[in-house]
PDB file of N, CA and C in Angstrom:
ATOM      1  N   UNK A   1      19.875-147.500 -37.264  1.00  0.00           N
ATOM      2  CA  UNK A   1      21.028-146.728 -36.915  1.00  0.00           C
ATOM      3  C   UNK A   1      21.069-145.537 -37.860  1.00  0.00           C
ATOM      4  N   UNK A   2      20.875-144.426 -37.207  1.00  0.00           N
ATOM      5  CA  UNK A   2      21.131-142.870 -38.206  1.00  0.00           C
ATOM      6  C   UNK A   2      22.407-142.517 -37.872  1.00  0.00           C
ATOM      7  N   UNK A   3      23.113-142.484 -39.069  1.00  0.00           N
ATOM      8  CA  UNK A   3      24.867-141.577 -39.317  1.00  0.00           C
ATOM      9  C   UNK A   3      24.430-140.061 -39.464  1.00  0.00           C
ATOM     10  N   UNK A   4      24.784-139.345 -38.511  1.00  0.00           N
ATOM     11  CA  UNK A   4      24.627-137.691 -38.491  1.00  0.00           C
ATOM     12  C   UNK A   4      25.569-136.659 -38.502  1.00  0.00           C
ATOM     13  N   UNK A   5      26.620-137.530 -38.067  1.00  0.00           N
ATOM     14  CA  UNK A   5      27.815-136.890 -38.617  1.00  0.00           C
ATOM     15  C   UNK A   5      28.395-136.313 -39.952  1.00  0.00           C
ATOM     16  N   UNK A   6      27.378-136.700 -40.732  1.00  0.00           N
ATOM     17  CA  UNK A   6      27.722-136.231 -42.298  1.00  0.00           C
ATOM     18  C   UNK A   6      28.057-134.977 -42.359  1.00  0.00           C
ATOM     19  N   UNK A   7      28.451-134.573 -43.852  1.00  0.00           N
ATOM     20  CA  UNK A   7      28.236-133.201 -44.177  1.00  0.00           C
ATOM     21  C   UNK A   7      27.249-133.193 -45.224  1.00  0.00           C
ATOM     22  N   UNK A   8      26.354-132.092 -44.412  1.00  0.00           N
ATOM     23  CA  UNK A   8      24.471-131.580 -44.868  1.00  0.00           C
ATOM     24  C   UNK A   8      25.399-131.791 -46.198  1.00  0.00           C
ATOM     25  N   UNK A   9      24.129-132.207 -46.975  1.00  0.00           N
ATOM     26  CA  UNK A   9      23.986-131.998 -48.799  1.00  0.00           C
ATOM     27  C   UNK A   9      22.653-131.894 -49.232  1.00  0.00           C
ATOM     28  N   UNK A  10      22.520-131.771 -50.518  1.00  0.00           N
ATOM     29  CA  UNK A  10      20.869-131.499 -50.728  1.00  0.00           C
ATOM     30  C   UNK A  10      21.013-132.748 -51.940  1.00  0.00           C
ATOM     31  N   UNK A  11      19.652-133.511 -51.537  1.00  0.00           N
ATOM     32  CA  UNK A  11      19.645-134.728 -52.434  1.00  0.00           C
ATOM     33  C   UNK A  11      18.476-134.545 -53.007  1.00  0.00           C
ATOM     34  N   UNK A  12      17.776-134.265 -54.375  1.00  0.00           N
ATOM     35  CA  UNK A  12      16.623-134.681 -54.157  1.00  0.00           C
ATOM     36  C   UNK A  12      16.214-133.086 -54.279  1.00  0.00           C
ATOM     37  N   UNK A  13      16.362-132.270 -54.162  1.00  0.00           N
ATOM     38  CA  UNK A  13      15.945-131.325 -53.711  1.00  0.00           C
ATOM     39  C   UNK A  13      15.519-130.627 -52.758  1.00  0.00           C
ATOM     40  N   UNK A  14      16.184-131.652 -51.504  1.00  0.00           N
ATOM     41  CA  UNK A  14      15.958-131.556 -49.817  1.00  0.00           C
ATOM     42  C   UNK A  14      17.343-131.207 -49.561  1.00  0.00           C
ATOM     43  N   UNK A  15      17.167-130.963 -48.252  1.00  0.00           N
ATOM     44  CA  UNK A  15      18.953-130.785 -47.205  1.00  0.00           C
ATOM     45  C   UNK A  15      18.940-132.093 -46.844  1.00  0.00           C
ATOM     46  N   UNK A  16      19.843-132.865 -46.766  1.00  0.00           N
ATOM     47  CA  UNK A  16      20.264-133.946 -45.921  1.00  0.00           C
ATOM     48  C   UNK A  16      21.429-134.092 -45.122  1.00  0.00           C
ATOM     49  N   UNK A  17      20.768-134.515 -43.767  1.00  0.00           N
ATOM     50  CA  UNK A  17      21.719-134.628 -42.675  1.00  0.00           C
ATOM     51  C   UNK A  17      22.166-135.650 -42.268  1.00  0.00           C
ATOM     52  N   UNK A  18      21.640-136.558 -42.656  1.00  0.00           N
ATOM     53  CA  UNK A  18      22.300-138.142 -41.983  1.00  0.00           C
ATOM     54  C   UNK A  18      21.970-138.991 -42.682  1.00  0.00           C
ATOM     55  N   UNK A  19      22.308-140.381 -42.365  1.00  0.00           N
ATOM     56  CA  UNK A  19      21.597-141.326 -43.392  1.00  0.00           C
ATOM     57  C   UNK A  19      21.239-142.214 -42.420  1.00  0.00           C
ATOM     58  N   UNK A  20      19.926-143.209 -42.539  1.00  0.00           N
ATOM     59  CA  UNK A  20      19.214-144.710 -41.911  1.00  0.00           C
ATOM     60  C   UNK A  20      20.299-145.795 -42.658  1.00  0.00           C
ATOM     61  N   UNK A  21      20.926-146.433 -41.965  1.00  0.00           N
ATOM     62  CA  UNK A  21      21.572-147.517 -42.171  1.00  0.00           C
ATOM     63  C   UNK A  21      20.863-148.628 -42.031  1.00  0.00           C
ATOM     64  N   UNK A  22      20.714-149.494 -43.413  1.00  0.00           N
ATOM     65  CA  UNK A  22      19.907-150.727 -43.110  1.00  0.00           C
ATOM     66  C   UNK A  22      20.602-151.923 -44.096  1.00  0.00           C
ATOM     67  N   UNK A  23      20.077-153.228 -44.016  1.00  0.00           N
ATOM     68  CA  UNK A  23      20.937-154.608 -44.547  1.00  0.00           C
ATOM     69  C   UNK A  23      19.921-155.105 -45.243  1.00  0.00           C
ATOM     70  N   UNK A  24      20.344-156.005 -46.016  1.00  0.00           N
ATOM     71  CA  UNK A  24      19.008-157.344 -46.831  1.00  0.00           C
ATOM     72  C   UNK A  24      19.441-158.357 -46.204  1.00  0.00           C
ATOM     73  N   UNK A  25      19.114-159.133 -46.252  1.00  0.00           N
ATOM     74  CA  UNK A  25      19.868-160.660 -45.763  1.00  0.00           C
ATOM     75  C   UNK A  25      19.569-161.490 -47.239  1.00  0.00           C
ATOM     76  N   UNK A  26      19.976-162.742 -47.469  1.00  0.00           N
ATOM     77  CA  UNK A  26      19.848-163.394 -48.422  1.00  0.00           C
ATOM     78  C   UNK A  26      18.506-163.853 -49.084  1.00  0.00           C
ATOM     79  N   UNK A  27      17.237-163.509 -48.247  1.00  0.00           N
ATOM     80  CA  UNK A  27      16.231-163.686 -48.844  1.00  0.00           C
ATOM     81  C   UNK A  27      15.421-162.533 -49.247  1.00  0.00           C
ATOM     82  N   UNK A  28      16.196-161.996 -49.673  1.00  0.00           N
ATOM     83  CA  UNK A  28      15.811-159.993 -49.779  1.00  0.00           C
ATOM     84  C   UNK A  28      14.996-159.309 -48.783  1.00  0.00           C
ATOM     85  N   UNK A  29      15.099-159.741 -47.205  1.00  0.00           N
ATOM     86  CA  UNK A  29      14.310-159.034 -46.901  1.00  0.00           C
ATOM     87  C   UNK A  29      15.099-157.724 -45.919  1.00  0.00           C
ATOM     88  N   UNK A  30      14.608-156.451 -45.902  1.00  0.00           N
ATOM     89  CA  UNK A  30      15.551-155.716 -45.502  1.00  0.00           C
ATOM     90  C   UNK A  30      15.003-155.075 -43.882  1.00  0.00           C
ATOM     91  N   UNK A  31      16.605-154.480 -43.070  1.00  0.00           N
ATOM     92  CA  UNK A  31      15.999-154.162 -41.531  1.00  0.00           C
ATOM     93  C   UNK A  31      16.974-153.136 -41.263  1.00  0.00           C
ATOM     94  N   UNK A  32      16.547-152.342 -40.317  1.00  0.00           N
ATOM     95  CA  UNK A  32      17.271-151.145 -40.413  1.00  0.00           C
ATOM     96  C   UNK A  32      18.369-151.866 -39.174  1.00  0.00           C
ATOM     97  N   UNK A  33      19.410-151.104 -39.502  1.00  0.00           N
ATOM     98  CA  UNK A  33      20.197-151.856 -38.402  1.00  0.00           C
ATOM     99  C   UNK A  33      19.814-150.931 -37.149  1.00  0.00           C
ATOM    100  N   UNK A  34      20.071-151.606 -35.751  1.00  0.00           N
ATOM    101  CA  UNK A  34      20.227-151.235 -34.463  1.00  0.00           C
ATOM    102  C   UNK A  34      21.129-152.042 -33.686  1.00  0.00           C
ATOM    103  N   UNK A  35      21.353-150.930 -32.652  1.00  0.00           N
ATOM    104  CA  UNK A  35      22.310-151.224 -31.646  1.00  0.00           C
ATOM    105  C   UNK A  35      21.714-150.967 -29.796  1.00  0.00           C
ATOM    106  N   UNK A  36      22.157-152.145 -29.207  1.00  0.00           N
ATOM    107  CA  UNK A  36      21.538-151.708 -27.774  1.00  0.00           C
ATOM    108  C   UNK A  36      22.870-150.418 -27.045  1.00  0.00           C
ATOM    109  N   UNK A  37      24.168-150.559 -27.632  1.00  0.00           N
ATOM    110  CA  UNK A  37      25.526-150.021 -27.323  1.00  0.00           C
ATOM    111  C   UNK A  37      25.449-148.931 -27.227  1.00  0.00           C
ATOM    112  N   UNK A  38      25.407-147.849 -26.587  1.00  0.00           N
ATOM    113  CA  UNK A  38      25.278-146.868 -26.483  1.00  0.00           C
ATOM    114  C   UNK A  38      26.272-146.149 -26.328  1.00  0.00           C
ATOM    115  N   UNK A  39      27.783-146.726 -26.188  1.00  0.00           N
ATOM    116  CA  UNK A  39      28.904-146.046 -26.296  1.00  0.00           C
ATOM    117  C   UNK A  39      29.532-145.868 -27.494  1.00  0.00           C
ATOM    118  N   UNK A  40      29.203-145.919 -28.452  1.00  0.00           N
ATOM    119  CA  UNK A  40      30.036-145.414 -29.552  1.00  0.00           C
ATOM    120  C   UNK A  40      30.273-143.849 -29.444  1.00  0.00           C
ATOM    121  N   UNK A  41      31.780-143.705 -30.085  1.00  0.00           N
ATOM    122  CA  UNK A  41      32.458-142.764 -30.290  1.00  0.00           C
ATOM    123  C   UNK A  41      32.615-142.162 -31.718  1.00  0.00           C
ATOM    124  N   UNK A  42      32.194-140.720 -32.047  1.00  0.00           N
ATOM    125  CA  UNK A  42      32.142-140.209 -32.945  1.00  0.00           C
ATOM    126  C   UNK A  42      33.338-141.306 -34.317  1.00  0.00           C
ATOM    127  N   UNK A  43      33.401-141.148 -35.184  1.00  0.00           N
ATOM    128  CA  UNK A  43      34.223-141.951 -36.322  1.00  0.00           C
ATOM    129  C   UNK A  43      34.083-143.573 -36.027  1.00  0.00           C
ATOM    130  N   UNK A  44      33.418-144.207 -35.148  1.00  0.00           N
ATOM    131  CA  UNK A  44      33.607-145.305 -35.057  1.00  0.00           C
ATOM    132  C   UNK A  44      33.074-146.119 -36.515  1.00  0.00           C
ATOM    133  N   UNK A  45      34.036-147.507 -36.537  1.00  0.00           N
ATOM    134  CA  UNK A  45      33.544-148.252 -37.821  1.00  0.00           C
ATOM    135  C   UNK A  45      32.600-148.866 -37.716  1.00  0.00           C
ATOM    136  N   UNK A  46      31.981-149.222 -38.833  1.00  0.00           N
ATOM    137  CA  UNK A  46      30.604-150.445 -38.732  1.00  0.00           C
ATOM    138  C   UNK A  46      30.720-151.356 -39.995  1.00  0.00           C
ATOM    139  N   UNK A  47      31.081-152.674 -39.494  1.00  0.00           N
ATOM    140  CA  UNK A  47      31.378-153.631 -40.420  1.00  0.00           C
ATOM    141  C   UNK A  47      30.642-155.036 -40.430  1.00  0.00           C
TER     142      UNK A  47
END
């Protein structure tokens, strides 16, 4: 899941526009999150 709604910043010495949203689970292993939902609405939460 990419958040693009941000506001651009420069991290790093790059522009950045969004961020990859991802989880660990309890055995450290990590996954980017996805969604099949295709209706989300701009500001929506993710919890």
């Amino acid at each position: 899941m990419v958040a693009y709604n941000l506001k651009p910043r420069k991290m790093m010495g790059e522009m950045s526009y969004g961020m990859i949203l991802c989880a660990e689970d309890k055995d450290g292993k990590l996954s980017i999150l996805t969604t099949d939902d295709k209706d989300f609405e701009s500001g929506s939460s993710i919890s």
